[in-house]
N, C-alpha and C. Protein backbone atom coordinates (compact mmCIF):
# COMPACT_ATOMS: atom_id res chain seq x y z
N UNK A 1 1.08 -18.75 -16.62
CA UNK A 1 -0.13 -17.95 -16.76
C UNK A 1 0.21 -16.72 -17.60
N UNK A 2 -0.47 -16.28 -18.55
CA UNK A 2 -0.45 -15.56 -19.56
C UNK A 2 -0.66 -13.95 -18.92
N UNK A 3 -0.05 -13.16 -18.99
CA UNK A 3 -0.63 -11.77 -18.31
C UNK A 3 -1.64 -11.18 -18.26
N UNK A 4 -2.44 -12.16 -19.43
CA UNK A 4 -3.63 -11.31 -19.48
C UNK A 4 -4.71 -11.60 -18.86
N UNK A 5 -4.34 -12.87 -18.44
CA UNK A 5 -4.95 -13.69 -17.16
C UNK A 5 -5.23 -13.55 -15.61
N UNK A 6 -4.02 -12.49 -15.30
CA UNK A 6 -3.93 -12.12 -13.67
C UNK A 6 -5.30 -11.56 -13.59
N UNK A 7 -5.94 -10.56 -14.36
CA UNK A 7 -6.51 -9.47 -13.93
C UNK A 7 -8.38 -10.28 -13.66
N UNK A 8 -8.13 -11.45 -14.36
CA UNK A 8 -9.50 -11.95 -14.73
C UNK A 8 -9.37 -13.12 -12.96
N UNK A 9 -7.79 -13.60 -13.02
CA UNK A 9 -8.17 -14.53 -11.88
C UNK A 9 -7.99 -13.89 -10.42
N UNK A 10 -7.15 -12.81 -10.36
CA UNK A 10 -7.77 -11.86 -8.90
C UNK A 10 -9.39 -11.66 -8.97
N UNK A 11 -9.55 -11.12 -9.99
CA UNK A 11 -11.39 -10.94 -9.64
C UNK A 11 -12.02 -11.83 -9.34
N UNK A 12 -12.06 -13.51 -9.85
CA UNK A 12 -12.33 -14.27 -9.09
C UNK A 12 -11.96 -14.71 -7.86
N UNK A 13 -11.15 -14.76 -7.85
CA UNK A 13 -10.91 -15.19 -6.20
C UNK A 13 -10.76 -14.23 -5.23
N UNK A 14 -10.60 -13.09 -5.83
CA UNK A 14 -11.69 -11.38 -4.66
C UNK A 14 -12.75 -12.19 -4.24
N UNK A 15 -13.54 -12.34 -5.33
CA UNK A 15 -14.98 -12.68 -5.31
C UNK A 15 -15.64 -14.22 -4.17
N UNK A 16 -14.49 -15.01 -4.13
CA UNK A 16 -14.86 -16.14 -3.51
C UNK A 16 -14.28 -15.94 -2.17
N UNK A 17 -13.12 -14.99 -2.00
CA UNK A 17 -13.00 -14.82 -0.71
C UNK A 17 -13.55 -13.27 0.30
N UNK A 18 -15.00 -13.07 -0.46
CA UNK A 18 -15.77 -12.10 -0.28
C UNK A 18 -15.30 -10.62 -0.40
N UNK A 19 -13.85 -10.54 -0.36
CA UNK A 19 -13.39 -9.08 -0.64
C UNK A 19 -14.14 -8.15 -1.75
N UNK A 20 -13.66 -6.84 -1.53
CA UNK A 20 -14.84 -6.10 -2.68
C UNK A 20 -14.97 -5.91 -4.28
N UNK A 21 -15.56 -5.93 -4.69
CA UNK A 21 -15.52 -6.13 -6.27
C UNK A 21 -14.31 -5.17 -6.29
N UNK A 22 -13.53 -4.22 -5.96
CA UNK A 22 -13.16 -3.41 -6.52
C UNK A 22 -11.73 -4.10 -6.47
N UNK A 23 -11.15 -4.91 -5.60
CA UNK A 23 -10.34 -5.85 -5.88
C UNK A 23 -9.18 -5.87 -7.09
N UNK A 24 -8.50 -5.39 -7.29
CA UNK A 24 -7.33 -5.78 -8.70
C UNK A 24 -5.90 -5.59 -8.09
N UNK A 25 -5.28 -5.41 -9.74
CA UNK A 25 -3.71 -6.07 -9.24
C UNK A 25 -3.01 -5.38 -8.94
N UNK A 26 -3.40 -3.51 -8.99
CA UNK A 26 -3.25 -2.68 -8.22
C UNK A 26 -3.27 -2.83 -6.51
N UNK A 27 -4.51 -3.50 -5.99
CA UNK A 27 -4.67 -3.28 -4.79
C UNK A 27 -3.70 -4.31 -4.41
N UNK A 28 -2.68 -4.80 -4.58
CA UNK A 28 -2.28 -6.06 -4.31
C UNK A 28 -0.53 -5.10 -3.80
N UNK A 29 -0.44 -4.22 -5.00
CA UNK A 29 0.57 -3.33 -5.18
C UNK A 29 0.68 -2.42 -4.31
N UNK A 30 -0.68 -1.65 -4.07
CA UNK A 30 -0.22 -0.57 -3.03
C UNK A 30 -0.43 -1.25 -1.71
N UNK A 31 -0.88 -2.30 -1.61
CA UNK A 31 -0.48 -2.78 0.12
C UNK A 31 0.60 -2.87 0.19
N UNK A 32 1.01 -4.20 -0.85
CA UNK A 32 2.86 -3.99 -0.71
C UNK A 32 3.17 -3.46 -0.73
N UNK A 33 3.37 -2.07 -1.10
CA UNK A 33 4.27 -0.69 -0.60
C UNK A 33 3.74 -0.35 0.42
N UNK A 34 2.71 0.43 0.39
CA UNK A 34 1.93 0.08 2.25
C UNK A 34 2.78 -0.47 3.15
N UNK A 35 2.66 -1.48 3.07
CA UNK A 35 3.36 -2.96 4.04
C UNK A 35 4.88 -2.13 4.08
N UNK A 36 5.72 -2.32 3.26
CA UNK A 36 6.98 -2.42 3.57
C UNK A 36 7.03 -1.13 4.11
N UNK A 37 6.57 0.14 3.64
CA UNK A 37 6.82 1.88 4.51
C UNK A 37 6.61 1.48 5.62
N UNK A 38 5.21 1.04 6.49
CA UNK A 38 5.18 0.93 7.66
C UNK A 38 5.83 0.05 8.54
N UNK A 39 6.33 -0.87 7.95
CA UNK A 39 7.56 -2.04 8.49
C UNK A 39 8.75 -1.23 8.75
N UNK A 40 8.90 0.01 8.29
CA UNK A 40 10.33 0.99 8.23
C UNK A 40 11.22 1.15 7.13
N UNK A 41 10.36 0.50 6.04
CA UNK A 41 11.04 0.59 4.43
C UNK A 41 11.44 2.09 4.54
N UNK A 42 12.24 2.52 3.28
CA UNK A 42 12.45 3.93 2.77
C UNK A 42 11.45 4.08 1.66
N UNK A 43 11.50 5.57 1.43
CA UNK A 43 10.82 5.73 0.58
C UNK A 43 11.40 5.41 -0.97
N UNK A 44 13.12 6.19 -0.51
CA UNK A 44 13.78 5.61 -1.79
C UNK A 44 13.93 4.45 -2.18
N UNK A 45 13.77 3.14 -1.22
CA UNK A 45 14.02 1.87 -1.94
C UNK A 45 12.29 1.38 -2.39
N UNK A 46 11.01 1.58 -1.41
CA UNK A 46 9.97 1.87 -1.90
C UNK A 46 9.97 2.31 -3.75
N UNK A 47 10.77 3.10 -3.91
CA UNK A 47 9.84 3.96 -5.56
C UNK A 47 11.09 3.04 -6.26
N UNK A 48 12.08 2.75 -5.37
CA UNK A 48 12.47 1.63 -6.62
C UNK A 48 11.83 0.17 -7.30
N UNK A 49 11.53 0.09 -5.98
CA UNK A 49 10.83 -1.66 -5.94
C UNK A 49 9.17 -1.22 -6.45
N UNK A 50 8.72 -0.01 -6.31
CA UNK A 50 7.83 0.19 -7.42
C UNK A 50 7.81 0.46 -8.98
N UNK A 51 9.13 1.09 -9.28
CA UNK A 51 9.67 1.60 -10.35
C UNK A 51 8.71 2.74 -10.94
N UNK A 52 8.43 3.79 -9.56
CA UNK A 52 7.94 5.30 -9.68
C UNK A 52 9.17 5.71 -10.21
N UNK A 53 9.10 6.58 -10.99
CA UNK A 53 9.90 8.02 -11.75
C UNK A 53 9.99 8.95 -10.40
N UNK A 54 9.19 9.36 -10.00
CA UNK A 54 8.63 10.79 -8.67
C UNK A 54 8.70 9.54 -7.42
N UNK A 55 9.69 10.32 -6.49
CA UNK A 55 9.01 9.85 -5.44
C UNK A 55 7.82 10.51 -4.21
N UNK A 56 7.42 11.50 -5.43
CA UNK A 56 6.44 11.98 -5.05
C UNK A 56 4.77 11.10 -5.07
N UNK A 57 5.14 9.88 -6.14
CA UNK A 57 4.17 9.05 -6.17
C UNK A 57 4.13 8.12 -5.50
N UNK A 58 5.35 7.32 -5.05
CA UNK A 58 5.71 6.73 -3.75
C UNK A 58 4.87 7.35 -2.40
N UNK A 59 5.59 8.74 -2.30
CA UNK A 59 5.04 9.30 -0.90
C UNK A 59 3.08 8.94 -0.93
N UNK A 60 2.67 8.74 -2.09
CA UNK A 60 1.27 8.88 -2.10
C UNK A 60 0.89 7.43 -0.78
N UNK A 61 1.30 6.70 -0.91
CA UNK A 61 1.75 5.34 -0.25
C UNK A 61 1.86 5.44 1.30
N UNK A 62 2.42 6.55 1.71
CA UNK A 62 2.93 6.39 2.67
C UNK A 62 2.34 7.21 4.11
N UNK A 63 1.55 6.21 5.11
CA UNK A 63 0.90 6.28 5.73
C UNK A 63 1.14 6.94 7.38
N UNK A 64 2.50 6.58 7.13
CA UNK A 64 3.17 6.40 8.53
C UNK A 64 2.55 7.91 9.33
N UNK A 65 2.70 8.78 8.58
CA UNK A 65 2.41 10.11 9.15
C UNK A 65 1.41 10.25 9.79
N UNK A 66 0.28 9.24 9.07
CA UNK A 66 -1.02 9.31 10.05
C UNK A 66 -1.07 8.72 10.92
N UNK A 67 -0.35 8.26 11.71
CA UNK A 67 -0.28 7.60 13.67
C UNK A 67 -0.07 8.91 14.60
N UNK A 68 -0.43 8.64 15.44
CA UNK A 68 -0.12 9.52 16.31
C UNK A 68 0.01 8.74 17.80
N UNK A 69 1.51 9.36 17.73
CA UNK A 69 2.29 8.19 18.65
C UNK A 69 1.55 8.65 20.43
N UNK A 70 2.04 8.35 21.68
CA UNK A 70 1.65 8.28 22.45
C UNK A 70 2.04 9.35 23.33
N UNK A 71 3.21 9.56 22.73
CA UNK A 71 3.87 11.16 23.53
C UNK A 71 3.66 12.22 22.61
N UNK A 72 2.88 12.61 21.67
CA UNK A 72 1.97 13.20 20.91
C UNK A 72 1.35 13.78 21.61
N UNK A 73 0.13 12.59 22.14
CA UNK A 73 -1.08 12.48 23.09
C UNK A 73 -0.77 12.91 24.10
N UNK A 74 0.55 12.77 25.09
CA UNK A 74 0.73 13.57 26.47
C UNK A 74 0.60 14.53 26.37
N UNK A 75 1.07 15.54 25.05
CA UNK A 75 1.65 16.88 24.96
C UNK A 75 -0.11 17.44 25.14
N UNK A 76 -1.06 16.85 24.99
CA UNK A 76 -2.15 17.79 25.38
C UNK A 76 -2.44 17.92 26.46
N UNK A 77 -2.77 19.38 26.91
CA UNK A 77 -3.22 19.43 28.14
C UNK A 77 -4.56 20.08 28.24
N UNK A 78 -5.07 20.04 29.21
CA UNK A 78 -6.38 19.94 29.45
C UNK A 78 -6.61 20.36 30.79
């Protein structure tokens, strides 16, 4: 498949498996980094396997911070 091809056959098959038009080969990319940070990837092997310059663009990726674990939640009192 020709490269110039990916971008035309994700949009179709976004499209047939109802996902949103906005669909491309980006979104395919930042899950996989997604995916592997929250699995316990690094960030440094993250911006390699992205081949970011900054791993300040990596960190954009990286979600983990927004959980809030369960002994978080004890620490409030009330």
């Amino acid at each position: 498949m020709a490269p110039t091809a990916v971008p035309g056959t994700i949009r179709r098959r976004a499209r047939r498996a109802g996902l949103p038009q906005s669909t491309c080969c980006h979104t395919f990319r930042a899950t996989g980094i997604t995916a592997y940070l929250d699995n316990g990837g690094t960030i440094e092997n993250a911006q390699a396997i992205a081949a970011h310059e900054s791993p300040r663009t990596t960190k954009l990726y990286d979600r983990t911070s927004d959980e809030i674990t369960l002994g978080e939640v004890k620490r409030i009192e009330i």
